[in-house]
N, C-alpha and C. Protein backbone atom coordinates (compact mmCIF):
# COMPACT_ATOMS: atom_id res chain seq x y z
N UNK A 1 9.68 0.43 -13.50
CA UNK A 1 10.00 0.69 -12.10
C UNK A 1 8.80 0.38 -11.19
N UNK A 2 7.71 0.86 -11.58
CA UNK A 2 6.47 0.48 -10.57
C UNK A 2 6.31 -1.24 -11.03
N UNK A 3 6.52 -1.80 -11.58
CA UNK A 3 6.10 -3.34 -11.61
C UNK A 3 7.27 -3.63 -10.25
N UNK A 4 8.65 -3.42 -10.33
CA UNK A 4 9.57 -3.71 -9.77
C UNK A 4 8.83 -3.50 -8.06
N UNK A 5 8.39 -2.37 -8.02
CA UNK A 5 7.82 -1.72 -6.67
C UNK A 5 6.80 -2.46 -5.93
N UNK A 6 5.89 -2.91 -7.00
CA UNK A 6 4.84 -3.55 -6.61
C UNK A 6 5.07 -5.23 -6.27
N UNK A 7 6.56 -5.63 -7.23
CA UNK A 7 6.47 -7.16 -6.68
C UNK A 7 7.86 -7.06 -5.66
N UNK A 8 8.02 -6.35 -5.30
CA UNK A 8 9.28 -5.62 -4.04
C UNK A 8 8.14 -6.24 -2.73
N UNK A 9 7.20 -5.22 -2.76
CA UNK A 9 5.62 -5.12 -2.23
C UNK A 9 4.63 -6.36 -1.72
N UNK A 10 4.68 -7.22 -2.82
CA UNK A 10 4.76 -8.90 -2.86
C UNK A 10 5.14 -9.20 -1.84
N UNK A 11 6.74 -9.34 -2.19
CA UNK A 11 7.43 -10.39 -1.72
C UNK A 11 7.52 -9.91 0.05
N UNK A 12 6.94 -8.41 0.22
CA UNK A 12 7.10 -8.32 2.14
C UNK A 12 5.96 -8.70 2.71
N UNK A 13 4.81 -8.66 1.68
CA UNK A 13 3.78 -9.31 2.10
C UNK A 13 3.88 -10.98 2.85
N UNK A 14 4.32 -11.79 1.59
CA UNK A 14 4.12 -12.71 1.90
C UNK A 14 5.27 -13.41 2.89
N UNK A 15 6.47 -12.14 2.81
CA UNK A 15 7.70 -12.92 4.09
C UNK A 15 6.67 -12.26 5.71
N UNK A 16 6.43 -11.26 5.57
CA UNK A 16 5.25 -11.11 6.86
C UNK A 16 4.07 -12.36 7.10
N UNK A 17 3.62 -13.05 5.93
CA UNK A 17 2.56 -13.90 6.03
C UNK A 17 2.96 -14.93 6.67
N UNK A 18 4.33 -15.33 5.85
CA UNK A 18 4.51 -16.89 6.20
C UNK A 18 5.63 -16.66 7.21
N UNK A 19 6.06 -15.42 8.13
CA UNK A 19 6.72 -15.34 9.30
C UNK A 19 6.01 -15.39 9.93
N UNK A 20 4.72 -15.18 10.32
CA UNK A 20 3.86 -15.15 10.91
C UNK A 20 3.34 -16.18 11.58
N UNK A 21 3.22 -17.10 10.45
CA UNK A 21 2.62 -18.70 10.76
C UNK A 21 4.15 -19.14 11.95
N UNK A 22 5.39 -19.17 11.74
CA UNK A 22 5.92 -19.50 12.53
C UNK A 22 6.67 -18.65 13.88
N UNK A 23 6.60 -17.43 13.84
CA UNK A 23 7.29 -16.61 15.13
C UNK A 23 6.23 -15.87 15.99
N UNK A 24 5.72 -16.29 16.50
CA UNK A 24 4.73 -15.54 17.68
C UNK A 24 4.56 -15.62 18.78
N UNK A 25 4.38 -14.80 19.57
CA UNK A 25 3.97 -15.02 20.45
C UNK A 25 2.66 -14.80 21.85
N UNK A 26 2.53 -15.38 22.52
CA UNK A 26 0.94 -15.66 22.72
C UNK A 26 1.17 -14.17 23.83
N UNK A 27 0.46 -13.55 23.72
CA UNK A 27 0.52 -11.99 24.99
C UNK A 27 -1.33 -12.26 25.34
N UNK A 28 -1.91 -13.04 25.59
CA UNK A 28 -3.33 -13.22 25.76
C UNK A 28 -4.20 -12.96 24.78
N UNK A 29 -5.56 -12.25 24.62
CA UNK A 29 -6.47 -12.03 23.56
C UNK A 29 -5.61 -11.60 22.25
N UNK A 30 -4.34 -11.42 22.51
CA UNK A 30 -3.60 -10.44 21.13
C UNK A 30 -2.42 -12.08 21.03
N UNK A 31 -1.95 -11.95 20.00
CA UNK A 31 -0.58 -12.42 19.60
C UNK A 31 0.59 -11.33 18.92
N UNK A 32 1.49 -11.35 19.34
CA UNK A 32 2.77 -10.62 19.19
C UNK A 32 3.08 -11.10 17.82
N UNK A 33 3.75 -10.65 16.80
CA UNK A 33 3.64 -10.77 15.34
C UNK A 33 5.50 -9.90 15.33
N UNK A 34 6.09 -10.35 15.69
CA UNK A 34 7.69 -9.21 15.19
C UNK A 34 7.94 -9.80 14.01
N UNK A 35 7.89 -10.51 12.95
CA UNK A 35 8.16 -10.66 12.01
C UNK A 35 7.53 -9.56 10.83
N UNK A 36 5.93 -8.98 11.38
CA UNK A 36 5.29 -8.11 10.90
C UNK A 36 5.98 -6.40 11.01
N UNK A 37 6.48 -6.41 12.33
CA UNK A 37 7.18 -5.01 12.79
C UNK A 37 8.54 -5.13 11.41
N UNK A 38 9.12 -5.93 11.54
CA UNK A 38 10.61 -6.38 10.82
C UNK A 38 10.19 -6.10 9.60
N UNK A 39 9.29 -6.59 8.92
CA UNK A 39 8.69 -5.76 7.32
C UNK A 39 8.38 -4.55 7.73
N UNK A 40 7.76 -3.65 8.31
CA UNK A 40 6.87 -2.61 8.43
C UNK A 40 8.64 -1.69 8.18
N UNK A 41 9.32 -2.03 8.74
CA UNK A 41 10.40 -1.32 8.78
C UNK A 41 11.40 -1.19 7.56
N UNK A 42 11.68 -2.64 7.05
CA UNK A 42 12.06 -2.78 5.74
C UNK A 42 11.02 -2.25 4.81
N UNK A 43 9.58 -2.42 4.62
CA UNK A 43 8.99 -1.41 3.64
C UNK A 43 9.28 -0.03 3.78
N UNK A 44 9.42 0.55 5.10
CA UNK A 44 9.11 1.87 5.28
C UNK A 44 10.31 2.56 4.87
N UNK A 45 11.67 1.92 4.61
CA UNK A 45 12.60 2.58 4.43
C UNK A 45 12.71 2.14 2.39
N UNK A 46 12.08 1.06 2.03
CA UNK A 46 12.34 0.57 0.68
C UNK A 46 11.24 0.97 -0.06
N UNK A 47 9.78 1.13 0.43
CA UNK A 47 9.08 2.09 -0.62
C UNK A 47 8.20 2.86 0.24
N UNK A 48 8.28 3.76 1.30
CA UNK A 48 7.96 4.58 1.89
C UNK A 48 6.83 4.62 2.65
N UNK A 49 6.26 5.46 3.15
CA UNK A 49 5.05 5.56 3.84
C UNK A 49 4.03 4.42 3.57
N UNK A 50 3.59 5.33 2.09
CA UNK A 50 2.53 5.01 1.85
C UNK A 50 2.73 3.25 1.33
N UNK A 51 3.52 3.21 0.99
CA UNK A 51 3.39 1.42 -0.08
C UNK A 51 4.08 0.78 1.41
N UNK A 52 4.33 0.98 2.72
CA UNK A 52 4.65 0.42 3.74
C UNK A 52 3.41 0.42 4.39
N UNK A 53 2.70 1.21 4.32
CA UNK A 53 0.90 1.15 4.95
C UNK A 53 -0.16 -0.11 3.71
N UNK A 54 0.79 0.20 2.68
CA UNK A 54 -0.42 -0.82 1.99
C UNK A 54 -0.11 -2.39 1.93
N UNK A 55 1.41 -2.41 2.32
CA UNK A 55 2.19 -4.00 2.83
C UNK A 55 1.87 -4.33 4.06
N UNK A 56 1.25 -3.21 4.85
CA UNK A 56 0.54 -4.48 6.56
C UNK A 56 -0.46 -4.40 6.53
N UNK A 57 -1.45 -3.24 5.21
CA UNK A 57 -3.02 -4.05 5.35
C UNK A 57 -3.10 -4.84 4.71
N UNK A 58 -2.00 -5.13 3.19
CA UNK A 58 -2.77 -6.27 3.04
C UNK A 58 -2.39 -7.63 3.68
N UNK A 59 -1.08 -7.49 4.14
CA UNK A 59 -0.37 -8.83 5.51
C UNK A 59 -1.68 -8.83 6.04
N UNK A 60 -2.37 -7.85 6.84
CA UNK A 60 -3.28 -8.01 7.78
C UNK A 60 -4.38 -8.49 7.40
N UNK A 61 -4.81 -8.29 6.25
CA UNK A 61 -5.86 -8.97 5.63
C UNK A 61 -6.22 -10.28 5.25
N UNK A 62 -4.72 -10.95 4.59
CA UNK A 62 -4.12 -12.27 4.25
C UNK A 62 -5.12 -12.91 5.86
N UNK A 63 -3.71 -12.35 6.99
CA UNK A 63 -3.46 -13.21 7.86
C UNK A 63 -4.77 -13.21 8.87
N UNK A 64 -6.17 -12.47 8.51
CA UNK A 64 -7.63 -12.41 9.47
C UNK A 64 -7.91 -13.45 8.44
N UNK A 65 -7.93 -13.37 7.19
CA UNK A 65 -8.76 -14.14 6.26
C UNK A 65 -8.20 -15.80 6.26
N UNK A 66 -7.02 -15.94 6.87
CA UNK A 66 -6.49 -17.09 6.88
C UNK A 66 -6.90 -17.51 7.91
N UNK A 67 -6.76 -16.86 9.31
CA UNK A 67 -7.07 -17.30 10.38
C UNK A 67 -5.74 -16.94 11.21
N UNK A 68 -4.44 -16.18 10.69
CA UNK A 68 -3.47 -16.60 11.45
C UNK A 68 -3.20 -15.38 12.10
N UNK A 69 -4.31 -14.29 12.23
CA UNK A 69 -3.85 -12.65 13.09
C UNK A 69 -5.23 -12.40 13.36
N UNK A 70 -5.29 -11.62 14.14
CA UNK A 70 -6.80 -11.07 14.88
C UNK A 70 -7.11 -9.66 13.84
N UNK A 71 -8.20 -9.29 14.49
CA UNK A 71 -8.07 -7.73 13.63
C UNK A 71 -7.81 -6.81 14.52
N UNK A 72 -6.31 -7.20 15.56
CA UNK A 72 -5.72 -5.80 16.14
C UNK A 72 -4.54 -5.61 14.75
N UNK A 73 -4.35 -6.93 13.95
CA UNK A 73 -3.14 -7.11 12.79
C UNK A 73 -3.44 -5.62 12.13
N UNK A 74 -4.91 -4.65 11.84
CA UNK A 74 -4.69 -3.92 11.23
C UNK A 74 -3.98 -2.46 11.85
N UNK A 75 -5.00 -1.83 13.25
CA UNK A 75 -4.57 -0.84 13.50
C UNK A 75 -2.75 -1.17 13.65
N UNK A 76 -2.43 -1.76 14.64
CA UNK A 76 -0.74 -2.40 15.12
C UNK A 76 -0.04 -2.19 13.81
N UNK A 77 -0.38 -3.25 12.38
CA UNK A 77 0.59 -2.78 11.52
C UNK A 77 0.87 -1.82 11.17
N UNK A 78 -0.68 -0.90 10.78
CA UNK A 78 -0.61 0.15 9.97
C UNK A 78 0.16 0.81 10.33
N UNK A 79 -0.58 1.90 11.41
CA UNK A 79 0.18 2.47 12.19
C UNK A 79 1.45 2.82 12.49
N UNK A 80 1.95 1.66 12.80
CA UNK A 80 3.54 1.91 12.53
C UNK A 80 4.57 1.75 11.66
N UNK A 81 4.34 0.88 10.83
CA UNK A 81 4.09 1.37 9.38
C UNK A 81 4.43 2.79 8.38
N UNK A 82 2.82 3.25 8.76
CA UNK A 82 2.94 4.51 8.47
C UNK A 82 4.06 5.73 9.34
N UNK A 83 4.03 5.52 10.87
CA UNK A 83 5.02 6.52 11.03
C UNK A 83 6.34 6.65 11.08
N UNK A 84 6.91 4.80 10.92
CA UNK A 84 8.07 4.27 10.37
C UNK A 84 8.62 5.14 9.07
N UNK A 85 7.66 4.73 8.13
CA UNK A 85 7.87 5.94 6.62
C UNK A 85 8.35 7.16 6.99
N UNK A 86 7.49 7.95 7.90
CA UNK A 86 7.32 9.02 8.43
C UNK A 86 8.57 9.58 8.90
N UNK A 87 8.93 8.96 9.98
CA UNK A 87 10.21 8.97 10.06
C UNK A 87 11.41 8.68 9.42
N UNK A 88 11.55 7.51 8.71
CA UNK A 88 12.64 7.93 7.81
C UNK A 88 12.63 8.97 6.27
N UNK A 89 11.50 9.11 6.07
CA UNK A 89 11.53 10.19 5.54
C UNK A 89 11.90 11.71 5.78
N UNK A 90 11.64 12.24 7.07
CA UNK A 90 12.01 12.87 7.84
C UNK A 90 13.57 13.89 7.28
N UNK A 91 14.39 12.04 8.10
CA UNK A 91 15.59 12.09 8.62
C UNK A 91 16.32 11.55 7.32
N UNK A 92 16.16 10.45 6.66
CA UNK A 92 17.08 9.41 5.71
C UNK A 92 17.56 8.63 6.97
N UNK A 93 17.22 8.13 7.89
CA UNK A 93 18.03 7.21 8.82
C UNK A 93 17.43 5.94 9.18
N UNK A 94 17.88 4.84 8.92
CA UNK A 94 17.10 3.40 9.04
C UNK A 94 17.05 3.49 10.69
N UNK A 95 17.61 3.82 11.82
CA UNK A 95 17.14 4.09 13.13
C UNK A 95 16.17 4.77 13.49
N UNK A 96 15.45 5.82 12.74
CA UNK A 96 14.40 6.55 13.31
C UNK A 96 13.26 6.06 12.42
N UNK A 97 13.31 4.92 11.16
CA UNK A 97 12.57 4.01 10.93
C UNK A 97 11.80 3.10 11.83
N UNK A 98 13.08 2.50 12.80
CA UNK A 98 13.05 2.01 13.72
C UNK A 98 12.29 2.27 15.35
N UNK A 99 12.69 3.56 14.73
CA UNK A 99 11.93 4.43 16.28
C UNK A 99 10.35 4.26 16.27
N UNK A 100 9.90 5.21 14.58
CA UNK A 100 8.64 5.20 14.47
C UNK A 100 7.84 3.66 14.39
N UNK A 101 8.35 2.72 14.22
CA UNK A 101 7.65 1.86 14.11
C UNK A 101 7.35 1.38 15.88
N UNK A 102 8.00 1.79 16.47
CA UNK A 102 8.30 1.45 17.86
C UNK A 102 7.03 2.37 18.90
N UNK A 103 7.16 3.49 18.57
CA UNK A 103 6.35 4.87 18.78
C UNK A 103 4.90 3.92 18.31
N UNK A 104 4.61 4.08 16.69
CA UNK A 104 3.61 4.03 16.08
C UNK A 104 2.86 2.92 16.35
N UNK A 105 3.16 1.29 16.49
CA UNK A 105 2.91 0.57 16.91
C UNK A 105 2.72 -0.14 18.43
N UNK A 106 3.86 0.09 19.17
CA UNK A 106 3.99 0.23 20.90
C UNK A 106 4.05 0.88 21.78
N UNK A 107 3.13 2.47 21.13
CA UNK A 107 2.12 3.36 22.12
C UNK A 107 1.41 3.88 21.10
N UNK A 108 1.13 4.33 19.93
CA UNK A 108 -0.23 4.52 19.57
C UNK A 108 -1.09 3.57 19.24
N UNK A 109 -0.68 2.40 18.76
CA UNK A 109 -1.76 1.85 17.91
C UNK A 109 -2.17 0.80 19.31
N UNK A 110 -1.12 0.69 20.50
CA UNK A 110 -1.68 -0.24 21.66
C UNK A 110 -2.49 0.60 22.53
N UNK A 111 -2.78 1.98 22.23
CA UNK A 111 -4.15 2.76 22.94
C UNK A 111 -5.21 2.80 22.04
N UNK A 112 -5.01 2.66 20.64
CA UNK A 112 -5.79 2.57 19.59
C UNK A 112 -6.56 1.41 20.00
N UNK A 113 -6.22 0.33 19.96
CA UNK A 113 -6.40 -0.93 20.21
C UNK A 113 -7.61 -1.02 21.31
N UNK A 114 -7.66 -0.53 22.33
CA UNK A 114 -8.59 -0.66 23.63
C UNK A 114 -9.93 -0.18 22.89
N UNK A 115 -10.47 0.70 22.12
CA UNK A 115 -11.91 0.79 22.02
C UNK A 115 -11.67 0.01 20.77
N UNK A 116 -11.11 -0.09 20.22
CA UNK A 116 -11.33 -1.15 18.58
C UNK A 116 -11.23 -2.27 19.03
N UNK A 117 -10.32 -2.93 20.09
CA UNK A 117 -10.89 -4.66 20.66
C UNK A 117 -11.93 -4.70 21.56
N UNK A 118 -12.94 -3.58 21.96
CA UNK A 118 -13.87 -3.60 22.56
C UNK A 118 -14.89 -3.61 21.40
N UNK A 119 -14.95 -2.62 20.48
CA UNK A 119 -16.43 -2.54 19.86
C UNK A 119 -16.01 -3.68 18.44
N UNK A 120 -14.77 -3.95 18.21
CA UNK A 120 -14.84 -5.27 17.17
C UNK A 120 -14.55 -6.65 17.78
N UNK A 121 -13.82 -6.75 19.36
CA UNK A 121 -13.84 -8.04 19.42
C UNK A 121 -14.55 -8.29 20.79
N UNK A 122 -15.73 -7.49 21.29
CA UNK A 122 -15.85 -7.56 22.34
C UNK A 122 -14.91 -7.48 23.68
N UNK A 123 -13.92 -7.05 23.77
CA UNK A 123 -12.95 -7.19 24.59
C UNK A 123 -13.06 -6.18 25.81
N UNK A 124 -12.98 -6.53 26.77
CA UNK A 124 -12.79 -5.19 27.85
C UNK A 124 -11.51 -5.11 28.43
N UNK A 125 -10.38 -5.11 27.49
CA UNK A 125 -9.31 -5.06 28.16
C UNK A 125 -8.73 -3.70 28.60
N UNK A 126 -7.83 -3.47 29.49
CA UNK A 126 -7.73 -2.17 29.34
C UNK A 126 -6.36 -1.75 28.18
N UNK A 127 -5.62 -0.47 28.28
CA UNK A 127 -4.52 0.04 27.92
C UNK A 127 -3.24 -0.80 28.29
N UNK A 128 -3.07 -0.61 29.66
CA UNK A 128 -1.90 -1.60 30.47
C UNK A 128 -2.31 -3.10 29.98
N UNK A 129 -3.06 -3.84 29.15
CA UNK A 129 -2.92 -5.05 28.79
C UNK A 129 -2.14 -4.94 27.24
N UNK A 130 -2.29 -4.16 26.34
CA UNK A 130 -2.30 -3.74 25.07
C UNK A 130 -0.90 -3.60 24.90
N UNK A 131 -0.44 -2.42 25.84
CA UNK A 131 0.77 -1.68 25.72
C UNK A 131 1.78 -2.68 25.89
N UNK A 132 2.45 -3.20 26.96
CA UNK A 132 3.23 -4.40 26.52
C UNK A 132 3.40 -5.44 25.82
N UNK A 133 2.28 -5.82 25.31
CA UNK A 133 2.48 -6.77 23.88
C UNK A 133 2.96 -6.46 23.22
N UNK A 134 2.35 -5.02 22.54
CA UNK A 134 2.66 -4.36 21.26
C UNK A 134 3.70 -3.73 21.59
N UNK A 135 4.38 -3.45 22.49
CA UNK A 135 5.56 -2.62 23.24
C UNK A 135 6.87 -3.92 22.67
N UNK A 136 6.23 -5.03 23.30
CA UNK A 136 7.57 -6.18 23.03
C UNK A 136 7.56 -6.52 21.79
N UNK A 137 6.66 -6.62 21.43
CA UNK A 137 6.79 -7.26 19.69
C UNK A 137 7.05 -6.37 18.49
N UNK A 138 6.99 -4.61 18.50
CA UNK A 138 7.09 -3.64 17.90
C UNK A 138 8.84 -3.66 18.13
N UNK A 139 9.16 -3.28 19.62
CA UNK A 139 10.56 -3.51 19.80
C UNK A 139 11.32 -4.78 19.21
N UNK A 140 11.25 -5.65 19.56
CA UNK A 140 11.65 -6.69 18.78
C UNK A 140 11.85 -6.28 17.17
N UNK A 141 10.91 -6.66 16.67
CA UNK A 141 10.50 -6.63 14.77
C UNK A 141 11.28 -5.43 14.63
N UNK A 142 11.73 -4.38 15.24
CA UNK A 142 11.51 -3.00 14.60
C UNK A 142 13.77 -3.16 14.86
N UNK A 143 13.88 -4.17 15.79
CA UNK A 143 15.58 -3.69 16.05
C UNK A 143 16.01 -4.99 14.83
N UNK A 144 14.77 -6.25 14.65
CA UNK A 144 15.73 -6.83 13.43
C UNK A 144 15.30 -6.53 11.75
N UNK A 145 14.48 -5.51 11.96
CA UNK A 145 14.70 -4.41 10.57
C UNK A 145 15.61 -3.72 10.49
N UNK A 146 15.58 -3.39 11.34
CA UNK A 146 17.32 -2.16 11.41
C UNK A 146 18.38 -2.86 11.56
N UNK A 147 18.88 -3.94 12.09
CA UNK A 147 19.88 -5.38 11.48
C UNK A 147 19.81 -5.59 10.40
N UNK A 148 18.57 -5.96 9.72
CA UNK A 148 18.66 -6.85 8.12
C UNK A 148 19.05 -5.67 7.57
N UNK A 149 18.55 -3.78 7.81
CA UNK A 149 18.75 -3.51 6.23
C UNK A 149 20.55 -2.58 6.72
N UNK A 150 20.67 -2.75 8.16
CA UNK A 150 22.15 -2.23 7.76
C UNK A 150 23.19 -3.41 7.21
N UNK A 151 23.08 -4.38 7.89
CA UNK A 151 23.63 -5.53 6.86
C UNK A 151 22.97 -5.65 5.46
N UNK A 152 22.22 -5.03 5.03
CA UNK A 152 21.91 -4.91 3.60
C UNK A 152 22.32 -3.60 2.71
N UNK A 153 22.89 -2.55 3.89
CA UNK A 153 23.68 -1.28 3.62
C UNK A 153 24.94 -1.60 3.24
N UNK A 154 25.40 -2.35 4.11
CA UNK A 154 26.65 -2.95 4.16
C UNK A 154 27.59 -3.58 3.10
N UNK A 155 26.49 -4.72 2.65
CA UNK A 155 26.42 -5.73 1.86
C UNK A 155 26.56 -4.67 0.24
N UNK A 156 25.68 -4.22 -0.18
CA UNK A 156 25.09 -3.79 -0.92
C UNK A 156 25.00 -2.33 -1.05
N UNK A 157 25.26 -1.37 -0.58
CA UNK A 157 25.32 0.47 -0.22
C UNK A 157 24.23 0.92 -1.47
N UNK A 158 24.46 0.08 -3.06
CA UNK A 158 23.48 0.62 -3.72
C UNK A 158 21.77 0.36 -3.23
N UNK A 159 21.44 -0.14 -3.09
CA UNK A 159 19.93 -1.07 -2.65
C UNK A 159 19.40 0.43 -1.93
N UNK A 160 19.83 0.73 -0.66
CA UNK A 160 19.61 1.33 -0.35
C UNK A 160 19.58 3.41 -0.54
N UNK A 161 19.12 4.16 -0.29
CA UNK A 161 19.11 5.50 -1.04
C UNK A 161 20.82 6.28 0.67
């Protein structure tokens, strides 16, 4: 079962990696990443919190070391991510998956963001630059996670708990 978990784990990595290279969009010093939100959500409901926090650091890691995400890729994924889990753990509901990743990523981790793109990327941007990026691209990623896995409820009722 944990081999199964871990190449489950894999495979959101690398559909976050190589969504990445093609769906983005430019919001200034940051790039918008919803293909990243769209995993954060499918992990968080398919192996929970914690193995959904360890599928966007290492996306985030891939994609600084490649060149194809900044290092806001870490706080932004994690983050919501983690309270994605959070929330459907909670509840059992792939919508409040949805929520937390929305919450976690497109208002905490875009206030997070203002002293961590200042003291790691030099940046003086403020809050109001942060918050709508990560506001549109969290929203986005986070409503076609909750599409793929109810059409994967649908499809399939076992897959899911």
């Amino acid at each position: 079962m944990r081999i199964q978990q871990l190449t489950w784990m894999a495979m959101l990595v690398a559909i976050a990696v190589v969504g990445s290279m093609f769906i983005s969009i430019p919001t200034g010093v940051a790039r918008a990443y919803p293909i990243q939100h769209m995993v954060n959500v499918i992990a968080a409901v398919t192996v929970g919190p914690i193995g959904a926090v360890l599928v966007a650091f290492v996306t985030g890691l891939i994609r600084v070391m490649t060149g194809t995400g900044s290092l806001l890729a870490f706080p932004g994924g994690m983050i919501g991510a983690f309270l994605a889990g959070i929330f459907f753990v909670r509840t059992n509901r792939v919508y409040a998956a949805a929520l937390g990743e929305i919450i976690g990523t497109g208002v905490i981790a875009s206030l997070i963001a203002v002293p961590y793109a200042k003291l790691l990327m030099g940046s003086t941007f403020g809050a109001f630059f942060f918050v709508p990026a990560f506001l549109a691209s969290s929203l986005t990623g986070a409503l076609l996670g909750w599409l793929v896995l109810s059409r994967v409820k649908q499809l399939r009722p076992s897959i899911l708990k």
